[in-house]
N, C-alpha and C. Protein backbone atom coordinates (compact mmCIF):
# COMPACT_ATOMS: atom_id res chain seq x y z
N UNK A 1 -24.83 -25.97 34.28
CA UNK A 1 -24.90 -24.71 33.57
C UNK A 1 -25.87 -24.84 32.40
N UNK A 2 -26.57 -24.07 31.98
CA UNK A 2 -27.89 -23.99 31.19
C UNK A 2 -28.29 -22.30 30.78
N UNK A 3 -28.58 -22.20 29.67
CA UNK A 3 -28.97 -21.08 29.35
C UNK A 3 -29.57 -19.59 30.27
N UNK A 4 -30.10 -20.46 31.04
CA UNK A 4 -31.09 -19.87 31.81
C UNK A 4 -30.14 -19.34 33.01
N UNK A 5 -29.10 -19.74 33.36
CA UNK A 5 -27.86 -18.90 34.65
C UNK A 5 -26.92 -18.46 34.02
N UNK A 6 -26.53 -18.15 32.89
CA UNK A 6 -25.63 -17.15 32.82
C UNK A 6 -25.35 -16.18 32.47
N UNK A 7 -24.49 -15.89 32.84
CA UNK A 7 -24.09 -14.27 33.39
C UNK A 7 -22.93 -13.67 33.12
N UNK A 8 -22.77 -12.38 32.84
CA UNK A 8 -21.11 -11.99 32.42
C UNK A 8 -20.25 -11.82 33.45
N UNK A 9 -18.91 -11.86 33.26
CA UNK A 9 -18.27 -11.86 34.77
C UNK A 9 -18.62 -10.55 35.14
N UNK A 10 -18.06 -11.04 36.77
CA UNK A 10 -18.51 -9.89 37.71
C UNK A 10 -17.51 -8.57 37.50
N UNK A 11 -18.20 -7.41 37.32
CA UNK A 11 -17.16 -6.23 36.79
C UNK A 11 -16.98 -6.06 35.57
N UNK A 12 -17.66 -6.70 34.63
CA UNK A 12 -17.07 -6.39 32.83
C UNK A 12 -18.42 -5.59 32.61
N UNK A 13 -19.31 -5.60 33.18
CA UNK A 13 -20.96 -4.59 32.09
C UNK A 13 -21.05 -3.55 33.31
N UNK A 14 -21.06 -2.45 32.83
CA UNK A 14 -21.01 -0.66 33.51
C UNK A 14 -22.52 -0.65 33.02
N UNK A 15 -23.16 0.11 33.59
CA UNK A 15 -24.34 0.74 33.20
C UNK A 15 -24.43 1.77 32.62
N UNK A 16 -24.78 2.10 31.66
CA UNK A 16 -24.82 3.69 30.69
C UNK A 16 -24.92 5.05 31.61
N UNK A 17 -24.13 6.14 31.76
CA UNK A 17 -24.22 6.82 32.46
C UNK A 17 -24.96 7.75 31.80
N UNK A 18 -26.09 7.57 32.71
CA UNK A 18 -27.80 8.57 31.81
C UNK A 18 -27.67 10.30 32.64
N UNK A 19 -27.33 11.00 31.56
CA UNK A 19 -27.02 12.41 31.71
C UNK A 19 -28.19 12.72 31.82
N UNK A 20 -28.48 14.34 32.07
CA UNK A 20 -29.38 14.87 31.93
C UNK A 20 -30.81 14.24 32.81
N UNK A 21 -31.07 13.68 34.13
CA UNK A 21 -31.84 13.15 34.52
C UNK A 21 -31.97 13.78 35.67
N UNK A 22 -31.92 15.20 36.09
CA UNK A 22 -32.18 15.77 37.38
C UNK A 22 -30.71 15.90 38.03
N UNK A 23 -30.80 16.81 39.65
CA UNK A 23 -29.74 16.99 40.27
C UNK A 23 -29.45 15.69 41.16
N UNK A 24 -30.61 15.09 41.33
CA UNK A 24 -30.03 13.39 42.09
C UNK A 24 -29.42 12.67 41.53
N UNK A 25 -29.03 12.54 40.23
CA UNK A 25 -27.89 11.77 39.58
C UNK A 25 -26.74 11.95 39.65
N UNK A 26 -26.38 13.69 40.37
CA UNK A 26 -24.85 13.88 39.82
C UNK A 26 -25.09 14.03 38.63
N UNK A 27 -25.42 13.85 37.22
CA UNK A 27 -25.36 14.30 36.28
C UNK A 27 -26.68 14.77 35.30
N UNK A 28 -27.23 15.53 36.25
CA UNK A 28 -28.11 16.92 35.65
C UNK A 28 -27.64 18.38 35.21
N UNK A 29 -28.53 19.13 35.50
CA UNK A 29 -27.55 20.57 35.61
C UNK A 29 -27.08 20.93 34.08
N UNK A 30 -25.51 20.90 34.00
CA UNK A 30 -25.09 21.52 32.84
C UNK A 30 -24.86 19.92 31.96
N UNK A 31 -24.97 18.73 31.95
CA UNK A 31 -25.01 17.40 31.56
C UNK A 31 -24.12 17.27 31.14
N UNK A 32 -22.62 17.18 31.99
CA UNK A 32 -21.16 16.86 31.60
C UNK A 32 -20.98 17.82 30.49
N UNK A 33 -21.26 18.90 30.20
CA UNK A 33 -21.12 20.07 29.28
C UNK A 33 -20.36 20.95 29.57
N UNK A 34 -19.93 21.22 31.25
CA UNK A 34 -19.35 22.56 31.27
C UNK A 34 -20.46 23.75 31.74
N UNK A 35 -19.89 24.68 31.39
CA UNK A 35 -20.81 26.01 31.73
C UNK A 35 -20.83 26.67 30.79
N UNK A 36 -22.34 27.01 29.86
CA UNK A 36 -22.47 28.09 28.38
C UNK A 36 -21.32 27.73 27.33
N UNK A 37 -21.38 28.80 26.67
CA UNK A 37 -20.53 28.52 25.47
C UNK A 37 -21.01 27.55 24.33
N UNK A 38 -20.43 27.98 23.09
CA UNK A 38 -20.99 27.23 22.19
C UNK A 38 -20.77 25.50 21.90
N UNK A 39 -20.35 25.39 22.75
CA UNK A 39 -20.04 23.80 22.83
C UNK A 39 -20.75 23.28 23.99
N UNK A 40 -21.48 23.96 24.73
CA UNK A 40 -22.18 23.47 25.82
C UNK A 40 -23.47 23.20 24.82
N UNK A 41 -23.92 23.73 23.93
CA UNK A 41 -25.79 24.18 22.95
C UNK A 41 -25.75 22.71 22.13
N UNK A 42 -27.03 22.59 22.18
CA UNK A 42 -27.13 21.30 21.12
C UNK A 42 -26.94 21.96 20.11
N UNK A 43 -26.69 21.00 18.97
CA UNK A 43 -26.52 21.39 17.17
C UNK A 43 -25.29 21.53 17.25
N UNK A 44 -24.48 22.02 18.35
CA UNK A 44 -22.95 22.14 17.79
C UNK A 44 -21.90 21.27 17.03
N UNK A 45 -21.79 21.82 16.06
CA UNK A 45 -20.20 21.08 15.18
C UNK A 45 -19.40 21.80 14.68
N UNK A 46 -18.55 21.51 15.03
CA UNK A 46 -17.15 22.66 14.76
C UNK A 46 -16.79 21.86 13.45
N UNK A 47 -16.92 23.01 12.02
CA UNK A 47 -16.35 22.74 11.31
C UNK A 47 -15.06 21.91 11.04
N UNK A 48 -15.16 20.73 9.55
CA UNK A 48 -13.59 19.97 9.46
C UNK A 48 -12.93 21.00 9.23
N UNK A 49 -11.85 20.21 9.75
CA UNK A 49 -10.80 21.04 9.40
C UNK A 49 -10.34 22.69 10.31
N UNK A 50 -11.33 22.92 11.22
CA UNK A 50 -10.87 23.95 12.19
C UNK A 50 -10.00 23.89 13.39
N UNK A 51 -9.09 25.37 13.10
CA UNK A 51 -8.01 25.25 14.43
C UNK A 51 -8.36 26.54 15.29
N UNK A 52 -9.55 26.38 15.43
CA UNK A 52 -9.96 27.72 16.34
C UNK A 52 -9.33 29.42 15.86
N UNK A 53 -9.24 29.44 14.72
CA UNK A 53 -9.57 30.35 13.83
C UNK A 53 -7.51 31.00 12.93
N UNK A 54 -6.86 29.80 13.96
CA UNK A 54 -5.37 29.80 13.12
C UNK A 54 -5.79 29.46 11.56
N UNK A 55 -4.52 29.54 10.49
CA UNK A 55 -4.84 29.19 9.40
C UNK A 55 -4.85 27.77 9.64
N UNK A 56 -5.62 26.90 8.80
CA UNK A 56 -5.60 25.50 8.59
C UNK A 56 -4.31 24.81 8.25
N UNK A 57 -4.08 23.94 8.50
CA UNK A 57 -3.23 23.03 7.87
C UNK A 57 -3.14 22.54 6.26
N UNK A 58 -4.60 22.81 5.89
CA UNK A 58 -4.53 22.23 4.62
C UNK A 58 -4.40 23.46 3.46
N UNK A 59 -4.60 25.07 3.91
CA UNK A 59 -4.30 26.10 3.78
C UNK A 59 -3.00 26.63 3.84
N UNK A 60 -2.57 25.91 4.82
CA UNK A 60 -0.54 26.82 5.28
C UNK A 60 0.07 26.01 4.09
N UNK A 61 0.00 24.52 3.64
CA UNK A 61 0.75 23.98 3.17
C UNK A 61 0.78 23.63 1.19
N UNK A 62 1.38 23.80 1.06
CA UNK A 62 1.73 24.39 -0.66
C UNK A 62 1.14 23.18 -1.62
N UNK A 63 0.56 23.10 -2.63
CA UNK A 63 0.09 21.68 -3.16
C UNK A 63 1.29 21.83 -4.34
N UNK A 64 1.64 20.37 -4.30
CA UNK A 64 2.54 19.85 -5.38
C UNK A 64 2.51 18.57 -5.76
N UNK A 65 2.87 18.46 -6.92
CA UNK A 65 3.24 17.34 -7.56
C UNK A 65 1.93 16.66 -8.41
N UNK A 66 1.69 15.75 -8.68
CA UNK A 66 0.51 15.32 -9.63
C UNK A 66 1.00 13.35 -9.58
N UNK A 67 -0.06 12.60 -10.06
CA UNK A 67 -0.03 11.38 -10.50
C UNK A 67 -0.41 11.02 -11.76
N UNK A 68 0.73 10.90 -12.26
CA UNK A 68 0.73 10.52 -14.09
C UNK A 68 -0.11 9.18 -13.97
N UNK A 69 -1.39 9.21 -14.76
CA UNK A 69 -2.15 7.66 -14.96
C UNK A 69 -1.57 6.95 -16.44
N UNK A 70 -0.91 7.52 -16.94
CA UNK A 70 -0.05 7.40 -18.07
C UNK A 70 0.76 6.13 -17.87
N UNK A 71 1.65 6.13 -16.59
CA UNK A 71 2.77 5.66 -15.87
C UNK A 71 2.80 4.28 -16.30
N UNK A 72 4.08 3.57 -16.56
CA UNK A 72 4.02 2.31 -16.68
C UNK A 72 5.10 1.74 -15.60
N UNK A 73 4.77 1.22 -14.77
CA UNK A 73 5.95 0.68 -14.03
C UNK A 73 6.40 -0.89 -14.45
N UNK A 74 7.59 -0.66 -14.57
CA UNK A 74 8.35 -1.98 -14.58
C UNK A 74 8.92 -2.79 -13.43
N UNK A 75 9.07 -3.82 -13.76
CA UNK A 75 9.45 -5.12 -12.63
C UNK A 75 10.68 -5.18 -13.15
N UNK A 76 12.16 -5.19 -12.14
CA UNK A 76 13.35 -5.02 -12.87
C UNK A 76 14.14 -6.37 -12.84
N UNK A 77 14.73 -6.70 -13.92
CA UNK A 77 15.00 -8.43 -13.86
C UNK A 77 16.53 -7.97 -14.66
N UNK A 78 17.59 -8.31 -13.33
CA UNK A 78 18.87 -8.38 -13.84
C UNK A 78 19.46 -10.06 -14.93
N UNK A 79 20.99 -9.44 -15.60
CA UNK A 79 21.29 -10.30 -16.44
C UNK A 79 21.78 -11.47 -15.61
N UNK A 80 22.35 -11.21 -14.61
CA UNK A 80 22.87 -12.29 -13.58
C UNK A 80 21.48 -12.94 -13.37
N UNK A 81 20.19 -12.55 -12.81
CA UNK A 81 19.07 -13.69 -12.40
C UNK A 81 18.79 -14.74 -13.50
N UNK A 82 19.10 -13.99 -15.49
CA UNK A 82 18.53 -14.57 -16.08
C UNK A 82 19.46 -15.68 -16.19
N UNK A 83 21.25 -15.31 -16.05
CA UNK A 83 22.03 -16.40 -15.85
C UNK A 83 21.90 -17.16 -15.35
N UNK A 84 21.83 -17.51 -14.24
CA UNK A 84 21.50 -17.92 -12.73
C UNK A 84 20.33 -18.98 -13.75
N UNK A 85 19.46 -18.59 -13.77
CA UNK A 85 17.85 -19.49 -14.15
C UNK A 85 18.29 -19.85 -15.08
N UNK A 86 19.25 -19.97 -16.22
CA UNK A 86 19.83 -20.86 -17.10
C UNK A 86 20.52 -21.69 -16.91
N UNK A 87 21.36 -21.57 -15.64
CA UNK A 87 22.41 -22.39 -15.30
C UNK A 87 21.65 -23.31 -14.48
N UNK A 88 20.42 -23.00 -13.86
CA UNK A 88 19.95 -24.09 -13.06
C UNK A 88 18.75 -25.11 -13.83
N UNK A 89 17.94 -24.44 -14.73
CA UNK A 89 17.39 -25.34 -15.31
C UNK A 89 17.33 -25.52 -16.47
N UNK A 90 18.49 -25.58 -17.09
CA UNK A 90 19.03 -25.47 -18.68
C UNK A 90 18.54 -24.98 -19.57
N UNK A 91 17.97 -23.74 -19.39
CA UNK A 91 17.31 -23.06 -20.75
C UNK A 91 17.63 -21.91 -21.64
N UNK A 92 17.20 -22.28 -23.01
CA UNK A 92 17.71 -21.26 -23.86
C UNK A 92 16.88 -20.07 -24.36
N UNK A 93 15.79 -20.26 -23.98
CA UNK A 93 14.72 -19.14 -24.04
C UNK A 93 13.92 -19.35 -22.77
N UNK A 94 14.01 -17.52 -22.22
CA UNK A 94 13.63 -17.25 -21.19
C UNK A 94 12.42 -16.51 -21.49
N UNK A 95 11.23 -16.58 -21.14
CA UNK A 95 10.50 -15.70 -21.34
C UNK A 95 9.34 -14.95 -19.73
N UNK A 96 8.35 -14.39 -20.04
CA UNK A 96 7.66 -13.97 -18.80
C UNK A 96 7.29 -15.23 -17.88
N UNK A 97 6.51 -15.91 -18.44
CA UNK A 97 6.16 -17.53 -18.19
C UNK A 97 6.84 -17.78 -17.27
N UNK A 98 8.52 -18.32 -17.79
CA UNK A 98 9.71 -18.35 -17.40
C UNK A 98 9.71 -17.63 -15.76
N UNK A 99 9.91 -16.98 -16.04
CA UNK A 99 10.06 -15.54 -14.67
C UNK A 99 8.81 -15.69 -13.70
N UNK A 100 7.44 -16.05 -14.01
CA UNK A 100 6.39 -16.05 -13.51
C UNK A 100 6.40 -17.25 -12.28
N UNK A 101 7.11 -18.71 -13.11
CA UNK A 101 6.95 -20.01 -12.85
C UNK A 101 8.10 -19.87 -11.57
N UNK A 102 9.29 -18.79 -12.06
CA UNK A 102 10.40 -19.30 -11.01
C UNK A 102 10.07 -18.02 -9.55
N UNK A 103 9.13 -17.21 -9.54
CA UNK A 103 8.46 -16.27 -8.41
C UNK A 103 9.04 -14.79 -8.79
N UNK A 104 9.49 -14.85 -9.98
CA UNK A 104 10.64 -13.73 -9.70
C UNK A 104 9.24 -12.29 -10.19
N UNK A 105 8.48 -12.46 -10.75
CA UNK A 105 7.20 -11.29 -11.23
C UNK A 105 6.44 -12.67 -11.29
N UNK A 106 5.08 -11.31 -11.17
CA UNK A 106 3.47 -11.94 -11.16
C UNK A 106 3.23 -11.86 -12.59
N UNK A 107 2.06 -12.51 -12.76
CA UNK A 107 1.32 -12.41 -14.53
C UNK A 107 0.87 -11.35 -14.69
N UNK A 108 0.64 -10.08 -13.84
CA UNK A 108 0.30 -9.33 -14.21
C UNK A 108 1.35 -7.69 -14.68
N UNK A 109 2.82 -8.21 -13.88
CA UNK A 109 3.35 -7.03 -14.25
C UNK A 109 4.06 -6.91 -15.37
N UNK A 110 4.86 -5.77 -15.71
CA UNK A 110 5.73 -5.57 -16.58
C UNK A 110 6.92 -6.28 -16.79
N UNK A 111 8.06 -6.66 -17.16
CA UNK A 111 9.13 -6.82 -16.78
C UNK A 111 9.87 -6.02 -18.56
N UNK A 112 11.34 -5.42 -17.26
CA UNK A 112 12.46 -4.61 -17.80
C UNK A 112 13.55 -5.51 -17.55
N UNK A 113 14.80 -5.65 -18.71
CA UNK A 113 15.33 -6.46 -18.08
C UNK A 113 16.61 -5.54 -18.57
N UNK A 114 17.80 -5.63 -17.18
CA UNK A 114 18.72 -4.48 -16.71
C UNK A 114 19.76 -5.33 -16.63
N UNK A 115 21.11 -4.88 -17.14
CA UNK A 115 22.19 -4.90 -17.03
C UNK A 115 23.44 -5.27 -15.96
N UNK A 116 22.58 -5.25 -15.01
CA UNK A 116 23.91 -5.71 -13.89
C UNK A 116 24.21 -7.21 -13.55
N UNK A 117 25.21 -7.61 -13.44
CA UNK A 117 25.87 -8.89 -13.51
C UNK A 117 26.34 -9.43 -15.19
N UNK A 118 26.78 -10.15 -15.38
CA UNK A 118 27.32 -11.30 -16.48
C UNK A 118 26.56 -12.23 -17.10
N UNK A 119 26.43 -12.17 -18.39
CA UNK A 119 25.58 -12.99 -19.22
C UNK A 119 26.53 -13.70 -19.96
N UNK A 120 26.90 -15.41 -19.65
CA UNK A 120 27.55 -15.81 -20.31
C UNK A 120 27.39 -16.75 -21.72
N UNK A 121 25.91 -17.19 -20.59
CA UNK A 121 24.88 -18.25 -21.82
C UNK A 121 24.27 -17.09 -23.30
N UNK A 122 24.21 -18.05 -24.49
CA UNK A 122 23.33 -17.16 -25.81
C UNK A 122 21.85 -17.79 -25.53
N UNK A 123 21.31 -16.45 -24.74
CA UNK A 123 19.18 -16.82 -24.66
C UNK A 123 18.91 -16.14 -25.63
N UNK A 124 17.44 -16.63 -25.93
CA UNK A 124 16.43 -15.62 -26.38
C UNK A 124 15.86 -15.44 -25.08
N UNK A 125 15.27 -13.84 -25.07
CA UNK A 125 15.07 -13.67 -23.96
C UNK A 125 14.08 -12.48 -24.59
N UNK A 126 12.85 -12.85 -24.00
CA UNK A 126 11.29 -12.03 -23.87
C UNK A 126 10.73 -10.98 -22.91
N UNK A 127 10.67 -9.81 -23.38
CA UNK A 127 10.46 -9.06 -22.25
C UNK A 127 9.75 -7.95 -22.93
N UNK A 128 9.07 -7.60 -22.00
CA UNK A 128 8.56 -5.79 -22.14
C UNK A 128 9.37 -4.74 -22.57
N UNK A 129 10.46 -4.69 -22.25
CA UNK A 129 11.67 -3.66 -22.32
C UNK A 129 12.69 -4.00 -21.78
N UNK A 130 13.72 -3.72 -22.69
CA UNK A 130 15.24 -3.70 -22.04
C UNK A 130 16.02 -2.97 -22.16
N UNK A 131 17.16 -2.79 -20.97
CA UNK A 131 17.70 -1.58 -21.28
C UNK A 131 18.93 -1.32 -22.20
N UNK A 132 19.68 -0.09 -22.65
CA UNK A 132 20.21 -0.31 -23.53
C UNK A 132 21.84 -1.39 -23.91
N UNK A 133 22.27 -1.11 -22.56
CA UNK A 133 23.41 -2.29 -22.04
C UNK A 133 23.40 -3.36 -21.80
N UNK A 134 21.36 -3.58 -21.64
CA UNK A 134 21.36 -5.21 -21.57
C UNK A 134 21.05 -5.79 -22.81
N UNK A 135 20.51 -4.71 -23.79
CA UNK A 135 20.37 -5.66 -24.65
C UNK A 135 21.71 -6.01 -25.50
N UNK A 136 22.14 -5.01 -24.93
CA UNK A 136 23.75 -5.24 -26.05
C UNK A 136 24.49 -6.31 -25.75
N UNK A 137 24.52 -6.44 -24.32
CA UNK A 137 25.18 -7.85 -23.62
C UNK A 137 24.58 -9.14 -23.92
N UNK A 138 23.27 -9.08 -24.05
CA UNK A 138 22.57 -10.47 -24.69
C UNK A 138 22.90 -10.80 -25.96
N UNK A 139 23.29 -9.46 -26.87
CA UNK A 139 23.42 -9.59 -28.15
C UNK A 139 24.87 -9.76 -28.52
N UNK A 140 26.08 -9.88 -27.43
CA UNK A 140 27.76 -9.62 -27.48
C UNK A 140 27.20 -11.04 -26.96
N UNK A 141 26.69 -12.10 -25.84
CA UNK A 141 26.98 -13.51 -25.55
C UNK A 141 26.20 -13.91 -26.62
N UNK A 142 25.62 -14.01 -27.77
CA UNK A 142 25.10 -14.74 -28.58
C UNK A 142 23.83 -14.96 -28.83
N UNK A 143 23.03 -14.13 -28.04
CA UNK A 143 21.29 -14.28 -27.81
C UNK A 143 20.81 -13.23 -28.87
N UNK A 144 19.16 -13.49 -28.72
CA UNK A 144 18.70 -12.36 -28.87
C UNK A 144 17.56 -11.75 -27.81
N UNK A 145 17.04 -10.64 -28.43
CA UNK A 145 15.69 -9.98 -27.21
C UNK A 145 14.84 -9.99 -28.21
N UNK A 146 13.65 -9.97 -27.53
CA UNK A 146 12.50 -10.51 -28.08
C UNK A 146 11.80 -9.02 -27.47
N UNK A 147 11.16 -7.85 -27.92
CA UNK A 147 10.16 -7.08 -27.07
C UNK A 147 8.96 -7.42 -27.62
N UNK A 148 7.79 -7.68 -26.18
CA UNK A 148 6.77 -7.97 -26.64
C UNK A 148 5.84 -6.86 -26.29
């Protein structure tokens, strides 16, 4: 085998079916077009967005709502995870770092830190925002919050 013999398998390459080349092709005449009409004429393009003269879709349907660029989204970090990550690698200040190193948020997001589960350890504990039950619970086991 050498450059010079090969070949694609037998049956995978069709030959371009060349329209418009007389009535001995089978495809002269009207050139897979049909008969008249405006879709048979060169230049034709049917407008985006047309349903053959129903109302549009983007017309029938009502516009709502908006996207606040304002928006800050938070990454939500319960009191049980921060427990949990104290009890396993003995620490008394938790911070983003903290949270970053153990997978729980990326370096780039926010973190909120929320109220559900039991805080038994006293952390300092660093965050973007907390909510109002968590910070009270950090501040009833002996910690404090840090907002940065």
């Amino acid at each position: 085998m050498n450059l010079s013999n090969l070949k694609p398998a037998a049956g995978s390459v069709k030959s371009r079916k060349r329209i418009g080349r007389g009535p001995g092709s089978g495809l002269g005449g009207t050139s897979t077009r049909g008969h008249k009409g405006q879709k048979s004429r060169s230049g034709y393009s049917k407008k985006i967005g047309f349903e053959g003269g129903q109302m549009p879709i983007q017309r029938r349907l009502p516009k709502f709502g908006f996207k606040n660029i304002n928006r800050v989204e938070y990454k939500a970090i319960n009191l049980d995870t921060l427990q949990q990550m104290a009890d396993i690698q003995q620490l008394t200040k938790i911070g983003i770092q903290d949270l970053v190193n153990a997978g729980f948020v990326s370096s780039k997001q926010f973190v909120k830190i929320l109220a559900k589960g039991v805080l038994t350890s006293a952390l300092e504990v660093s965050a973007h925002a907390f909510s109002k039950t968590a910070e009270d619970a950090i501040v009833k086991a002996g910690g404090t919050t840090v907002k940065l």
